[in-house]
Protein backbone atom coordinates (compact mmCIF):
# COMPACT_ATOMS: atom_id res chain seq x y z
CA UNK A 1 -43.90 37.24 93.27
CA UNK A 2 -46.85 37.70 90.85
CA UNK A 3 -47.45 39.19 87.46
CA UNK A 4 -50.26 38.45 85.02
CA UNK A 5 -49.80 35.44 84.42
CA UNK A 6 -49.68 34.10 88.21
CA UNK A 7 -47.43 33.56 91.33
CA UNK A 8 -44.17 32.59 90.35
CA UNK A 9 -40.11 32.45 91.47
CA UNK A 10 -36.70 32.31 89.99
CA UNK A 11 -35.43 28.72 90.23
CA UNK A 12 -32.26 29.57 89.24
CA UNK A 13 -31.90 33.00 91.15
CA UNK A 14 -28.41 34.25 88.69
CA UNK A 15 -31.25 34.05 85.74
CA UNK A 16 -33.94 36.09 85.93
CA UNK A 17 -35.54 35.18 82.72
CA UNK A 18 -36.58 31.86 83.81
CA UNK A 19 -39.28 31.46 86.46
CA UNK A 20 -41.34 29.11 87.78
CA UNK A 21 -44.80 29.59 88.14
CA UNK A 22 -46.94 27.74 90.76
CA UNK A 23 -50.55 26.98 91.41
CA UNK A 24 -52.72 24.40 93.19
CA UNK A 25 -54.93 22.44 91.95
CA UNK A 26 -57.22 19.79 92.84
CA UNK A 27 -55.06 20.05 96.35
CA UNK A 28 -51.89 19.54 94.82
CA UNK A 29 -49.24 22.17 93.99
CA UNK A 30 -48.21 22.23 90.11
CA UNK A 31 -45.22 23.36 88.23
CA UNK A 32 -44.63 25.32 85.14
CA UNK A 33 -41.53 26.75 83.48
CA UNK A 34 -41.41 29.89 81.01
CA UNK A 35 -37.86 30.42 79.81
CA UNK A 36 -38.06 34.33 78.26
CA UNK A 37 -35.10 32.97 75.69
CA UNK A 38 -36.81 29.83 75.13
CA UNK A 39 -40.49 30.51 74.46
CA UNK A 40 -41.05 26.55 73.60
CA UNK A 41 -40.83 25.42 76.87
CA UNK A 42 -44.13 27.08 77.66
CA UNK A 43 -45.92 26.80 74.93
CA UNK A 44 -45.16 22.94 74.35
CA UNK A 45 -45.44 21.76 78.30
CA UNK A 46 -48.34 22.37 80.68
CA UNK A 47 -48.79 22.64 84.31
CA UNK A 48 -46.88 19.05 86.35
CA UNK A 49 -47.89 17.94 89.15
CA UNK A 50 -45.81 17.55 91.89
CA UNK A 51 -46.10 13.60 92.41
CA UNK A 52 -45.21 13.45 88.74
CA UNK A 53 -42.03 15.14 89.55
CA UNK A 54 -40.93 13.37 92.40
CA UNK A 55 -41.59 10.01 89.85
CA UNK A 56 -38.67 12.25 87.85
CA UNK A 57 -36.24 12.40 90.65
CA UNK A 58 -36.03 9.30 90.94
CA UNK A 59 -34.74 8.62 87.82
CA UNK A 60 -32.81 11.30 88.06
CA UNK A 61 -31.10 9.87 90.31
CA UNK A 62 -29.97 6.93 89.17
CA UNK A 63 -28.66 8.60 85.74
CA UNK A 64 -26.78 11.51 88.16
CA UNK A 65 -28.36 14.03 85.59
CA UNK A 66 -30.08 17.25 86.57
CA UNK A 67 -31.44 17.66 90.04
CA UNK A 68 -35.39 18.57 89.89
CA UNK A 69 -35.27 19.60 93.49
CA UNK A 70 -32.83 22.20 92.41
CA UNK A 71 -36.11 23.79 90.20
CA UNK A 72 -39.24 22.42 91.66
CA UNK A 73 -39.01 23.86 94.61
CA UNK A 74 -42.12 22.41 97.05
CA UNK A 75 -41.30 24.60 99.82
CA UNK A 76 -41.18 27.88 98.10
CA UNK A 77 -44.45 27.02 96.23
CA UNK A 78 -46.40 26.26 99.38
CA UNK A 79 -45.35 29.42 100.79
CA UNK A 80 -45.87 31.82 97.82
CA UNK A 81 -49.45 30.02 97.17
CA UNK A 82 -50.52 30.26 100.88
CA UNK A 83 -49.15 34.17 100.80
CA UNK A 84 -51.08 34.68 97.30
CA UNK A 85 -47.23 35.28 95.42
């Protein structure tokens, strides 16, 4: 999908007020969350690169915490960028 403010999905498909938008950059894809109900988390992160969050799950992991697969979908991104959203 696409809007104005770039190709995007829902990472968590019951919520439609979050998405995840998706771009590539300097040949690697990058991540950023808007959260309509929590403004701050776009405003106060930027765009994350991919390696930096598979450095993530692998803390993740060890803690048994939140899954960043589950959201940063790497699949889904290469396919909406190659298909322009």
């Amino acid at each position: 999908m696409k809007d104005k403010v770039g190709i995007y999905y829902y990472p968590f498909p019951d919520n439609k007020r979050v998405r995840m938008y998706v771009r590539e950059k300097s040949g690697e894809v990058e991540f950023r969350m808007k959260n309509e109900d929590d403004p701050s988390i776009w405003n106060d992160h930027g765009w994350v690169p991919y390696g930096a969050i598979q450095q993530a799950q692998e803390l993740y992991e060890k803690r048994g915490r939140f899954d960043p697969n589950r959201a940063y979908d790497i699949q889904v991104a290469k396919v909406l960028i190659r298909d322009g959203g």
